[in-house]
Protein backbone atom coordinates (compact mmCIF):
# COMPACT_ATOMS: atom_id res chain seq x y z
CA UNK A 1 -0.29 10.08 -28.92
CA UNK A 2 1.41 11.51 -26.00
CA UNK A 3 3.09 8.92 -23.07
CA UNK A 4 3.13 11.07 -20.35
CA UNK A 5 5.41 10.74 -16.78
CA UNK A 6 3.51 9.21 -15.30
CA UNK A 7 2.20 6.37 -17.75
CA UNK A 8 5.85 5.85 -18.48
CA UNK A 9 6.60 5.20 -14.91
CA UNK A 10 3.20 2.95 -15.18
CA UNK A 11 4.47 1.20 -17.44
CA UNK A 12 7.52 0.48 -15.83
CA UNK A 13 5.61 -0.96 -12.72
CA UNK A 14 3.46 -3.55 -15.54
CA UNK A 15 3.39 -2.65 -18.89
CA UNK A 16 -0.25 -4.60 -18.94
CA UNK A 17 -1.22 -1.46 -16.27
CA UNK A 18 -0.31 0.92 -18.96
CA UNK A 19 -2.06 -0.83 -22.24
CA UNK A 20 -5.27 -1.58 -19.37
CA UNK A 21 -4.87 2.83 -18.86
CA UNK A 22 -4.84 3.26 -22.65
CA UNK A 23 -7.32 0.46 -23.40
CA UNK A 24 -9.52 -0.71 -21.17
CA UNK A 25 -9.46 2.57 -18.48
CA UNK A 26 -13.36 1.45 -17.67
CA UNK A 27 -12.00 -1.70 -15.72
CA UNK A 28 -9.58 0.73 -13.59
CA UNK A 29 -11.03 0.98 -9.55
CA UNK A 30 -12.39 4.80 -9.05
CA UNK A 31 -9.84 6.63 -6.43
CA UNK A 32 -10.44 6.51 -2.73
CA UNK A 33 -11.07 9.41 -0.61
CA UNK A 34 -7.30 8.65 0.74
CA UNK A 35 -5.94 8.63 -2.58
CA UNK A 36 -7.86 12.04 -3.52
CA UNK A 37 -6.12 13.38 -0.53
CA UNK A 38 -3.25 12.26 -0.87
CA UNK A 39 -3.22 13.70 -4.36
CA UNK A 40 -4.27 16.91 -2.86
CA UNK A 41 -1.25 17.20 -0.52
CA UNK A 42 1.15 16.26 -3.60
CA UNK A 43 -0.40 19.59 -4.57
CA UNK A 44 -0.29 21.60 -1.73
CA UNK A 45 3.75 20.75 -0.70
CA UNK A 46 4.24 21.54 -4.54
CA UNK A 47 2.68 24.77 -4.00
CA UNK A 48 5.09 25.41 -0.90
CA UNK A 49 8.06 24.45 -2.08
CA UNK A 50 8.28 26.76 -4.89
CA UNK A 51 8.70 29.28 -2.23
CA UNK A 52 12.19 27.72 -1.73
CA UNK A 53 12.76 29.19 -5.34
CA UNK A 54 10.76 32.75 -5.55
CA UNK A 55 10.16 34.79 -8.33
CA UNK A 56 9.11 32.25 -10.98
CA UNK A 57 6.90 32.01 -13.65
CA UNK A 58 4.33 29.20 -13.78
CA UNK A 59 2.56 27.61 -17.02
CA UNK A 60 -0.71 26.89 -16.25
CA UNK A 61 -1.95 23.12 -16.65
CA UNK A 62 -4.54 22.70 -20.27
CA UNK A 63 -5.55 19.68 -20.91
CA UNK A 64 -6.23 19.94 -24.25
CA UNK A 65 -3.63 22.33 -25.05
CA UNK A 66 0.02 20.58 -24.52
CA UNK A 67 1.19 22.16 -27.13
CA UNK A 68 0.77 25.66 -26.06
CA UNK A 69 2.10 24.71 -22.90
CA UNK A 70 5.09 23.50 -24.46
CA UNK A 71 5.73 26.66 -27.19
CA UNK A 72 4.94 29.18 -23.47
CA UNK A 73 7.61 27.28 -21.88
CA UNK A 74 9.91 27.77 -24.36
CA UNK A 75 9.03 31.21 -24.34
CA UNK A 76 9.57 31.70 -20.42
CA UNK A 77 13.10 29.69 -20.51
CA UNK A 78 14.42 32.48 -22.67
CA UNK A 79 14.18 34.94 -20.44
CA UNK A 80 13.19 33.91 -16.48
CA UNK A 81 15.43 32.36 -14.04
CA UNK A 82 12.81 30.05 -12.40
CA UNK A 83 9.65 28.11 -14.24
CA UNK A 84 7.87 26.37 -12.42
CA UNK A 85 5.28 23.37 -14.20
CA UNK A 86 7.54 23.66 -17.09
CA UNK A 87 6.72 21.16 -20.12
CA UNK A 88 8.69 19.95 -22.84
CA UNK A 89 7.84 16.91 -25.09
CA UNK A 90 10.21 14.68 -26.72
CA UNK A 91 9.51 11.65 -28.69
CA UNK A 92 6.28 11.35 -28.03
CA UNK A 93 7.14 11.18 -24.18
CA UNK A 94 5.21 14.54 -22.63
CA UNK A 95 6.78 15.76 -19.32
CA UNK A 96 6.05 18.71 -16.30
CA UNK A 97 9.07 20.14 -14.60
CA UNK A 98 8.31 21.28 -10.96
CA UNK A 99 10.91 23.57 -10.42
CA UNK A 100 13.66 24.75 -13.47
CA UNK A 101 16.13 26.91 -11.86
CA UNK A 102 18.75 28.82 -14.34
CA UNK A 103 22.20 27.87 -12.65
CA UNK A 104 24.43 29.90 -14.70
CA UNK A 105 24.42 28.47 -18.60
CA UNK A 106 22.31 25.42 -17.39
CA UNK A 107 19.27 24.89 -15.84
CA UNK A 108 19.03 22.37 -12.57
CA UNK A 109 15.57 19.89 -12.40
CA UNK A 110 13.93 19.92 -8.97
CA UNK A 111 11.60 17.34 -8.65
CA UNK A 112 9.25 17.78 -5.17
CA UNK A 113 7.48 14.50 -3.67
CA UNK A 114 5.46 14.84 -0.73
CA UNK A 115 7.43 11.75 1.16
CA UNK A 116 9.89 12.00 3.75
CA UNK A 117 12.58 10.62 2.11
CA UNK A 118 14.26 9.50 -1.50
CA UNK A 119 13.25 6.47 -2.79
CA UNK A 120 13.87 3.94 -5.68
CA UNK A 121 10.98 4.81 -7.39
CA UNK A 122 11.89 8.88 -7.41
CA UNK A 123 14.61 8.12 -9.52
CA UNK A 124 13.35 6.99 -12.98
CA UNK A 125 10.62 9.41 -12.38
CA UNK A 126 13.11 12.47 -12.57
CA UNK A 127 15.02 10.54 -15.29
CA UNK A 128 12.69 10.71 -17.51
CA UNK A 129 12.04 14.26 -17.13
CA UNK A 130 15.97 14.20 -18.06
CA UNK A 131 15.80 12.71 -21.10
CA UNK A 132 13.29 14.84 -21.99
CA UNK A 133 14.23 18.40 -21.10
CA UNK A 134 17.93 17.56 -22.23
CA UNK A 135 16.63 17.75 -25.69
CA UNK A 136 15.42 21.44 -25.02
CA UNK A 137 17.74 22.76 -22.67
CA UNK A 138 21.17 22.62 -21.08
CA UNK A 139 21.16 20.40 -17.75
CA UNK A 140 23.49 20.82 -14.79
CA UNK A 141 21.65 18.80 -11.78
CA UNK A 142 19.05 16.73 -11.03
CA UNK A 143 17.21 17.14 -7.85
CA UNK A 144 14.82 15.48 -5.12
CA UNK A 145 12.90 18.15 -2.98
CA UNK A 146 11.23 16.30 0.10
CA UNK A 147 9.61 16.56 3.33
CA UNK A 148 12.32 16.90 6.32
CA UNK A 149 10.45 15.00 8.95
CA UNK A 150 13.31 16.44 11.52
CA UNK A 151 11.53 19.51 11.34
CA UNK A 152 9.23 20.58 14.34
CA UNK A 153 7.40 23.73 13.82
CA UNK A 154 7.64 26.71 15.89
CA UNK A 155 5.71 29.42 15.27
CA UNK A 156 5.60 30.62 11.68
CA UNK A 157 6.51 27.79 9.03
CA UNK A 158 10.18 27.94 7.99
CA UNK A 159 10.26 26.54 4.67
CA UNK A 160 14.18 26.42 4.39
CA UNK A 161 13.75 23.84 7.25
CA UNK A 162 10.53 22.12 6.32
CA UNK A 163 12.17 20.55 2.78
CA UNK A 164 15.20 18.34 2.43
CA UNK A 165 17.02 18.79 -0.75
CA UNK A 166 18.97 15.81 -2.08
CA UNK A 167 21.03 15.24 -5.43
CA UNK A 168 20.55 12.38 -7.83
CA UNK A 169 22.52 13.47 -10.45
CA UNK A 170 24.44 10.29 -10.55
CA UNK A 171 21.16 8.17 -10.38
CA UNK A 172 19.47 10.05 -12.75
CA UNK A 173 22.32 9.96 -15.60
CA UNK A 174 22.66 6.40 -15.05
CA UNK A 175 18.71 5.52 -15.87
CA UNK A 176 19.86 7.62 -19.36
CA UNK A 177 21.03 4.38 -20.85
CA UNK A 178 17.86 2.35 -20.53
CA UNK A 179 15.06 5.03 -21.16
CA UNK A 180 14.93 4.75 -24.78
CA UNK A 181 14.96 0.96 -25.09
CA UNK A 182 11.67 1.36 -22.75
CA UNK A 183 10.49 4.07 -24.96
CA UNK A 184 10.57 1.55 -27.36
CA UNK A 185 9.27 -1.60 -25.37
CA UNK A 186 6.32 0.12 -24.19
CA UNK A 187 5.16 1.90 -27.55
CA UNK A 188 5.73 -1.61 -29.25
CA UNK A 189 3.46 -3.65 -26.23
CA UNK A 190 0.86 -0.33 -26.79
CA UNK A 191 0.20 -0.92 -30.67
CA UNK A 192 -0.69 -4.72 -30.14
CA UNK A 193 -3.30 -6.55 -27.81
CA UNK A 194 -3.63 -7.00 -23.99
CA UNK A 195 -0.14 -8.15 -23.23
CA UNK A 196 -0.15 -11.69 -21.47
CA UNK A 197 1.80 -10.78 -18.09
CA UNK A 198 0.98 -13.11 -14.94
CA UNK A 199 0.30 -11.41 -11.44
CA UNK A 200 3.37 -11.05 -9.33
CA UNK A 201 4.43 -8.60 -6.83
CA UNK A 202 4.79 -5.57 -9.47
CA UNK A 203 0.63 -5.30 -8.46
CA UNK A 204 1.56 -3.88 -5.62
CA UNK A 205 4.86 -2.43 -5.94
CA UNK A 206 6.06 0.64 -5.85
CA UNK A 207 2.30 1.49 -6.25
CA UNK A 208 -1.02 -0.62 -5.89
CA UNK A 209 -2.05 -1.22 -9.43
CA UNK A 210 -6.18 0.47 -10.08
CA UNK A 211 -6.41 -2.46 -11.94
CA UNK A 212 -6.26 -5.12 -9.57
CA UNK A 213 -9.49 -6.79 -9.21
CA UNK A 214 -9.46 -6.81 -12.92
CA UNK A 215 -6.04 -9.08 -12.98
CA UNK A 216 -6.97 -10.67 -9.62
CA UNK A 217 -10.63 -12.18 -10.10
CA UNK A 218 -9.72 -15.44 -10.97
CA UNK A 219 -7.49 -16.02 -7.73
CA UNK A 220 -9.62 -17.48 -5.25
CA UNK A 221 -9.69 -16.95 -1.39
CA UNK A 222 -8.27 -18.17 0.58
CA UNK A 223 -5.26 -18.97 -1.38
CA UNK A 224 -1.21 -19.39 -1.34
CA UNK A 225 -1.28 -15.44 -1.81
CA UNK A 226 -2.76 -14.93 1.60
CA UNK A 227 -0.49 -17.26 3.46
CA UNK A 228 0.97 -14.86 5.95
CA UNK A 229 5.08 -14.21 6.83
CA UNK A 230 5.52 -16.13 3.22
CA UNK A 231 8.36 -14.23 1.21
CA UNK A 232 6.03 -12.63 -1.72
CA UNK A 233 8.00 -13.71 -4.66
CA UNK A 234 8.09 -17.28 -3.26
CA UNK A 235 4.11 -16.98 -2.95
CA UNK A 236 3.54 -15.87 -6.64
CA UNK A 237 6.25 -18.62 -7.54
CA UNK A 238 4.51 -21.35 -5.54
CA UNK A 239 1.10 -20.17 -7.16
CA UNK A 240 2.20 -19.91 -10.76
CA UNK A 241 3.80 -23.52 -10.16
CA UNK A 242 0.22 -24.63 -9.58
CA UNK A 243 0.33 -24.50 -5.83
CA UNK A 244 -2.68 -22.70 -5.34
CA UNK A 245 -5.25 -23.52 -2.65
CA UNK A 246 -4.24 -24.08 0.97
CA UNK A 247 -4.83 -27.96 0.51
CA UNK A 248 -2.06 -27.67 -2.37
CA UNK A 249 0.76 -26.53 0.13
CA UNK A 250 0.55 -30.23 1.49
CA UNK A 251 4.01 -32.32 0.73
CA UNK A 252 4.53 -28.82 -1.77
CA UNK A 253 6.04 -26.76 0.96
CA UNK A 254 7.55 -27.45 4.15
CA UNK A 255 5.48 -24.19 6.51
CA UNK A 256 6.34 -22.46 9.80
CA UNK A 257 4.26 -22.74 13.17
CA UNK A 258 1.98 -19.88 12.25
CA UNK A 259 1.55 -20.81 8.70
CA UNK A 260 0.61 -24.62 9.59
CA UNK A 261 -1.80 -23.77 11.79
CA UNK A 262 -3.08 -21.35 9.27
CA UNK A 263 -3.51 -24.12 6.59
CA UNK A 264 -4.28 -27.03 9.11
CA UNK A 265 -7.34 -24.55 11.02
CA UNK A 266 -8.71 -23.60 7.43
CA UNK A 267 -9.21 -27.06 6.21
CA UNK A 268 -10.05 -28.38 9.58
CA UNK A 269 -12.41 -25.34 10.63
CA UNK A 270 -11.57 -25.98 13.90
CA UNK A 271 -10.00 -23.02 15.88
CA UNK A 272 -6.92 -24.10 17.87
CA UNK A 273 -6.09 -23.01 21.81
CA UNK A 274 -3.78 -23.02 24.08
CA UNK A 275 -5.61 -23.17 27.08
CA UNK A 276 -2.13 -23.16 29.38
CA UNK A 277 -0.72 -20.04 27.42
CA UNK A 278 -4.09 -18.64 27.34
CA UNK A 279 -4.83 -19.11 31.05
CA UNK A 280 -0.96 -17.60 32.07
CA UNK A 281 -1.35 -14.83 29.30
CA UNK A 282 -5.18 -14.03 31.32
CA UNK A 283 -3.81 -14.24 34.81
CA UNK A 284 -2.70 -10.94 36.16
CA UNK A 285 -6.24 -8.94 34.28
CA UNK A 286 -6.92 -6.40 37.50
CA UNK A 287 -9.54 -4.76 37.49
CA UNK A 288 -11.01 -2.03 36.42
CA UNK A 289 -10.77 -3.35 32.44
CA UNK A 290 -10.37 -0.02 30.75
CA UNK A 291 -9.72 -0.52 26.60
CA UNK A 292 -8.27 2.48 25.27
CA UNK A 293 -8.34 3.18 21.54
CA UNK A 294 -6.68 6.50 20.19
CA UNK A 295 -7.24 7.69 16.30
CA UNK A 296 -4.52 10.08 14.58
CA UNK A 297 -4.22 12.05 11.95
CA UNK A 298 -0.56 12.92 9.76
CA UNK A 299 -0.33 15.95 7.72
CA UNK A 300 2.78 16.82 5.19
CA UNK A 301 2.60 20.39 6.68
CA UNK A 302 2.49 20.84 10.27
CA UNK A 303 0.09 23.02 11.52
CA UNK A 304 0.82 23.09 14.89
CA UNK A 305 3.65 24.33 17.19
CA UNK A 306 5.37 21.15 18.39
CA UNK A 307 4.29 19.69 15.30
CA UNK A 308 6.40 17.59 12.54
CA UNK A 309 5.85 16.13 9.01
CA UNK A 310 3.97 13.09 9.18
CA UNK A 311 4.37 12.83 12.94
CA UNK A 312 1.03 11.09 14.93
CA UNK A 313 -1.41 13.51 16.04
CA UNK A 314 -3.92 12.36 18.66
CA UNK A 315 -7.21 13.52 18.22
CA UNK A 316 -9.86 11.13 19.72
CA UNK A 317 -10.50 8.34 21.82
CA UNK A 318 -12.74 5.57 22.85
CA UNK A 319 -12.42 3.90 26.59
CA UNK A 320 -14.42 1.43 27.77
CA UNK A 321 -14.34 0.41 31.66
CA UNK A 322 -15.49 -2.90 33.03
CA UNK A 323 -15.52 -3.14 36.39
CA UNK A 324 -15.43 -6.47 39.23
CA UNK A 325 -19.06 -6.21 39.07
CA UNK A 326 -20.01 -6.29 35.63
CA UNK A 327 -21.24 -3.16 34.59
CA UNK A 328 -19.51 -1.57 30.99
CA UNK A 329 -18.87 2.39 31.37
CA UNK A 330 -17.87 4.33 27.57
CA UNK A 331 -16.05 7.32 28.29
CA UNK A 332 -14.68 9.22 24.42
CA UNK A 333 -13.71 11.84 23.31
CA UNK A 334 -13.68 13.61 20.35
CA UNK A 335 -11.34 17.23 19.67
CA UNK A 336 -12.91 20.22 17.98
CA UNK A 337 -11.31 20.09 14.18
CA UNK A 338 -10.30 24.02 14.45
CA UNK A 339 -7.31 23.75 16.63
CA UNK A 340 -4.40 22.14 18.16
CA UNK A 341 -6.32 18.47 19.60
CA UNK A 342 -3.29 17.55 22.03
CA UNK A 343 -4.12 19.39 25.11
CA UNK A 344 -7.78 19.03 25.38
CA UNK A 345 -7.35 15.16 24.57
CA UNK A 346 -4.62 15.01 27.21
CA UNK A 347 -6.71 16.23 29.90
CA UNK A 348 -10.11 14.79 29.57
CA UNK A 349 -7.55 11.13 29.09
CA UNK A 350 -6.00 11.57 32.29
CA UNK A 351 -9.66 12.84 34.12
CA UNK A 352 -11.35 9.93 32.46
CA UNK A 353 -9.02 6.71 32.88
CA UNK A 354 -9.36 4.88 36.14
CA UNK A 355 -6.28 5.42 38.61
CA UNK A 356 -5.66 2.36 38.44
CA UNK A 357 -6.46 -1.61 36.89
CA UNK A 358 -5.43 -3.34 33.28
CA UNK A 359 -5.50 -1.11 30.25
CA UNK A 360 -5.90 -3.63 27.25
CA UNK A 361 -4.58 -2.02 23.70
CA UNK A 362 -4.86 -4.07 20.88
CA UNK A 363 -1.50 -3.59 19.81
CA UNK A 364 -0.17 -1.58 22.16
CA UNK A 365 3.22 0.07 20.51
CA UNK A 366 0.60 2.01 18.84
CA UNK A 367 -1.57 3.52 21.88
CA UNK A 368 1.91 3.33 24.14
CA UNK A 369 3.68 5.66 21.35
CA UNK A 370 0.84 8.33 21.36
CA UNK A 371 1.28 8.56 25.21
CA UNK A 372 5.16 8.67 25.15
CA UNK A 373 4.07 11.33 22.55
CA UNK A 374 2.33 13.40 24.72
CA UNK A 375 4.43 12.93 27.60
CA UNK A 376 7.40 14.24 25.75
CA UNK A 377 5.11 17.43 24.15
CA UNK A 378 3.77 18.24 27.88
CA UNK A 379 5.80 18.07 30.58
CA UNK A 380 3.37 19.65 33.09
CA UNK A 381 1.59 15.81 32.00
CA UNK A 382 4.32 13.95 31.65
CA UNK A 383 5.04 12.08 34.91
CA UNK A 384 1.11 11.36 34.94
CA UNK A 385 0.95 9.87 31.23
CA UNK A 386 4.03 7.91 31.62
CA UNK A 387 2.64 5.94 34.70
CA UNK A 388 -0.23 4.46 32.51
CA UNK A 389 2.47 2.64 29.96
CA UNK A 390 3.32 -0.10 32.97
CA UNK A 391 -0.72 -0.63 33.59
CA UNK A 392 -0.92 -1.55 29.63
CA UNK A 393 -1.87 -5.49 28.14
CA UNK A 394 -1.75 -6.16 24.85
CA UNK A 395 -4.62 -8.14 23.50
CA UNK A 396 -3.06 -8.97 20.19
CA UNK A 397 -0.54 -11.22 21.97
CA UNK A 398 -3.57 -14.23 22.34
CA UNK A 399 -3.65 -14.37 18.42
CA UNK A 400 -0.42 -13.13 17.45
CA UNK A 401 1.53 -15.81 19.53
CA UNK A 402 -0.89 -18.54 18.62
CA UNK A 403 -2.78 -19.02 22.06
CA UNK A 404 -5.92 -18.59 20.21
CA UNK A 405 -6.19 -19.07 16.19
CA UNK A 406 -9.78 -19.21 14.12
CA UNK A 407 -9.44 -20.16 11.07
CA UNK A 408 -11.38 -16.85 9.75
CA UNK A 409 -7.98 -14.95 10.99
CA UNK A 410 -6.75 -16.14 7.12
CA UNK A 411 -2.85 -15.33 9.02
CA UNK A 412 -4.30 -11.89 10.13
CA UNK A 413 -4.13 -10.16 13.85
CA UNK A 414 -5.71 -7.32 13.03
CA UNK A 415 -8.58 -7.00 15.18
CA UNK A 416 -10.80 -6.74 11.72
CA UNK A 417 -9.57 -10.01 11.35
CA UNK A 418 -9.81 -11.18 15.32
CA UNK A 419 -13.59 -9.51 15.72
CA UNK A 420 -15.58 -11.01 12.85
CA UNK A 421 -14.06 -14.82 13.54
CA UNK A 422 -15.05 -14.81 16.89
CA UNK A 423 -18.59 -13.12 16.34
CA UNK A 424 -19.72 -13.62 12.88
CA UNK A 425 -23.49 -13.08 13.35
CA UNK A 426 -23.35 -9.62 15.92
CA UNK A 427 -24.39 -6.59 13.95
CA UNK A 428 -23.64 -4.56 17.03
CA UNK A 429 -20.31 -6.26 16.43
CA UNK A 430 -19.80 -5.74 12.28
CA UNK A 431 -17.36 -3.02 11.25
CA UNK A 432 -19.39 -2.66 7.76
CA UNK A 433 -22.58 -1.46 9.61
CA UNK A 434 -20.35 1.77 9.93
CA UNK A 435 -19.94 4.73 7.67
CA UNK A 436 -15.89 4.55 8.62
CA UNK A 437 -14.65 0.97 8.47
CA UNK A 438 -10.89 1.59 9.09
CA UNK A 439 -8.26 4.01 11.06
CA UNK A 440 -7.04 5.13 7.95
CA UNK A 441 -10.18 6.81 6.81
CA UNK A 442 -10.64 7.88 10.03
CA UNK A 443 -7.02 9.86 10.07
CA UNK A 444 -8.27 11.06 6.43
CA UNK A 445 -11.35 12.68 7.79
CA UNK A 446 -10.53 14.19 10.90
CA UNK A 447 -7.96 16.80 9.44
CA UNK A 448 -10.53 17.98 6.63
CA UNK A 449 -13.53 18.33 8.99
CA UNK A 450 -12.09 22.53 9.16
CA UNK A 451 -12.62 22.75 5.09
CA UNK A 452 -16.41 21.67 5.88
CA UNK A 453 -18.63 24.38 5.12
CA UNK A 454 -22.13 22.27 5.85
CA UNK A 455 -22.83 21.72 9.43
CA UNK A 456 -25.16 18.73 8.93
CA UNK A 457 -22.60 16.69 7.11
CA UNK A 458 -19.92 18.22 9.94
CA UNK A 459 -22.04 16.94 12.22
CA UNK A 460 -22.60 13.17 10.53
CA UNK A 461 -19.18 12.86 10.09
CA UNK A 462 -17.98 13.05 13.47
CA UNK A 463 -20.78 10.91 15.08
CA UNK A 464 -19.14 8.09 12.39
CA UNK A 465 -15.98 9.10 13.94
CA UNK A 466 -17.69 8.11 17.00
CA UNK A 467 -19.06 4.90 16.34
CA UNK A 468 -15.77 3.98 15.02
CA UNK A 469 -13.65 4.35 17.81
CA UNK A 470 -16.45 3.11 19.96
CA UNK A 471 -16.78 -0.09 18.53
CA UNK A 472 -12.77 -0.62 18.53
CA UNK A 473 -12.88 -0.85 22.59
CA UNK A 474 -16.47 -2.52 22.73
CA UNK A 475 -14.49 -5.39 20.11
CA UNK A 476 -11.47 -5.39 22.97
CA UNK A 477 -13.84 -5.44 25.58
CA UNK A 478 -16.12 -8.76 24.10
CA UNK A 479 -12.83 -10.60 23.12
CA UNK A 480 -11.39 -10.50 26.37
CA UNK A 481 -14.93 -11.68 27.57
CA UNK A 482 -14.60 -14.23 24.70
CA UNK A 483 -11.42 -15.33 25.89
CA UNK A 484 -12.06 -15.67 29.71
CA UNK A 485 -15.10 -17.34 29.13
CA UNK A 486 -13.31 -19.79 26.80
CA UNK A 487 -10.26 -20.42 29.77
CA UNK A 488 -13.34 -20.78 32.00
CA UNK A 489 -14.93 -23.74 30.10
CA UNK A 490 -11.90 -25.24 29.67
CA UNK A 491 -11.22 -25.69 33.21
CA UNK A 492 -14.86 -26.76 34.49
């Protein structure tokens, strides 16, 4: 039986995750759309950088064929200067290369990761591959290919400038010394029964575990674990130590403001206010209310000129306007997928947001950012987009600096926490009456819409684009009527 890379670095993370993968793979949750994609752009910035190192020979991925992977390999190694997918197998540990490059009598590892930067995790993960190869071939370096999010693109993509190339050697011959003593560990925990290990903060670190709910179902909810700005090894100590339920923090724990209030509101279920903090916070409102939302998209590879790795690219947004009188105006918009979004967003903004009144964000750094964005990518635009930032309110602050706290936020700000406490019963109101639920599936969607052949489900997809946004400024729009009214009754 083969342990591939990445069970290895599996089990690492929770050698239950691993024997669960061998075992019991059933219980495992089915990918997401985001992690398909982000799968898929592993892929693609593997594809690219091998043009850093031209000329090689790739051995093509078979499942059930490892072994004739392996004996082409060795094959390839004799006489090329660059494989690329190369695989060796030693001790039962089975392992792909991304890059081999022939430096002289040894050959250098170049392991690519679609991140913008080294991390922890990166360096077992190419240590292993080490240990491996080194029994196969002569090794000189060890290295970490990644996106260099100082890039901006200009024109045609320069893939020289687009990667970052950075040496863990040193890291990588230091995991040596521990690898086969996990080797061992792991095959040991593999030939007995479910291994006994308690939840902790390995479930989610480096990498949420697929087998969470399965490990999770008898934790209830609310619980110590959702206590919020609580240290999360202190949480799973407190739980394991029998403090469990919010009622079991009492004369257990000595909390902070936010987290009292958390565990005093839940057992009470009684919101608390601030009316005085509340009623200063609402004060200088002018109208017109407008309540901007923008959506984004990343991408690993810029397409665009003026374009980065990973940097925020506007593509939609949702305003509603409230004027003195009452009467609720939508204004959105919504880019065409094919092209550059920026421009065409920045214009119809700037024609549809009232010249002046409150703009409510909820959390603002977020909507303020994509504007300083723009600014800084237009300068024709500039001086007009930069005026909006000193018309902006946050409405997180309310919740976020305790004015207002329901007992439904469970320590939460978020308004998918905020909305459904304060309007539990308003289908016009409920997030999971939508197709899209969440930003991030949103930023998922948008950039693939291109790849969509069928204009029917083109066409489905962006009206649930749509109703997304919309209902993120008709939520700002119904809390800040929520909260005046509240400040109102308070004072009659």
């Amino acid at each position: 039986m083969y342990l591939s890379k990445s069970q290895y670095m599996r089990g690492l993370q929770c050698p239950k995750a691993l024997w669960l993968f061998k075992n019991r793979k059933e219980l495992a949750a089915e990918p997401d759309q985001r992690r398909l994609n982000l799968f898929a752009t592993g892929h693609r910035v593997g594809d690219l950088a091998k043009q850093l190192f031209p000329g090689g020979v790739e051995i093509e991925y078979r499942q059930s064929d490892y072994q004739g992977m392996i004996d082409e390999t060795s094959r390839y190694t004799k006489g090329e200067n660059v494989v690329y997918e190369g695989s060796f197998s030693t001790n039962g540990v089975f392992v792909r290369a991304d890059i081999l490059v022939k430096n002289g009598p040894v050959w250098d590892i170049y392991e690519v990761k679609a991140t913008a930067s080294t991390k922890a995790v990166h360096k077992p993960d190419v240590a292993i591959q080490w240990y491996v190869i080194g029994k196969h071939l002569a090794l000189g370096k060890a290295y970490l290919v990644h996106l260099d999010t100082s890039y901006v693109r200009h024109g045609e993509l320069d893939i020289q400038s687009l990667f970052r190339v950075d040496d863990i050697t040193d890291d990588v011959q230091a995991e040596q010394a521990s690898i086969e003593s996990n080797l061992e560990n792991l095959k040991a925990m593999l030939a007995g029964g479910e291994p006994d290990i308690p939840i902790g903060t390995h479930c989610k670190n480096p990498y949420e575990c697929d087998f969470l709910a399965h490990c999770w179902q008898d934790v209830p909810y609310p619980s110590i674990l959702d206590l919020c700005r609580l240290n999360g090894d202190r949480k799973f100590k407190l739980y394991h130590n029998g403090v469990v339920t919010y009622e079991d923090t009492r004369n257990h724990i000595d909390l902070n403001a936010v987290q009292a209030l958390q565990v005093e509101t839940a057992l009470s279920r009684e919101p608390y206010i601030d009316t005085g903090a509340l009623t200063d916070y609402l004060r200088d409102v002018r109208h017109p209310i407008s309540c901007l939302d923008f959506e984004t998209f990343q991408e690993a590879i810029p397409r665009f000129d003026g374009q980065g790795p990973y940097k925020n690219i506007p593509f939609q947004y949702s305003l509603h306007i409230l004027h003195q009188n009452g009467d609720l105006e939508h204004r959105e918009f919504l880019a065409d997928e094919t092209g550059d979004p920026r421009l065409g967003l920045t214009r119809r903004l700037l024609h549809d947001i009232p010249d002046d009144g409150t703009i409510f964000a909820f959390h603002q750094s977020f909507e303020i950012g994509v504007i300083n964005g723009l600014a800084r990518h237009f300068d024709r635009y500039a001086a007009q987009l930069t005026a909006l930032i000193g018309r902006f309110k946050d409405l997180e602050i309310p919740f976020n600096r305790l004015m207002y706290y329901h007992p439904d936020f469970h320590g939460s700000f978020s308004i998918k926490s905020v909305l459904p406490a304060l309007f539990p019963r308003d289908p016009e109101l409920d997030y999971k009456n939508l197709d899209i639920q969440s930003g991030d599936v949103a930023m998922d969607i948008f950039p693939h819409l291109n790849e969509i052949d069928d204009p029917d489900k083109k066409a489905a997809l962006r009206e649930s684009l749509l109703a997304y946004c919309r209902l993120d400024t008709l939520a700002m729009v119904k809390i800040w009527q929520r909260l005046n009214k509240t400040i109102n009754s308070a004072n009659e």
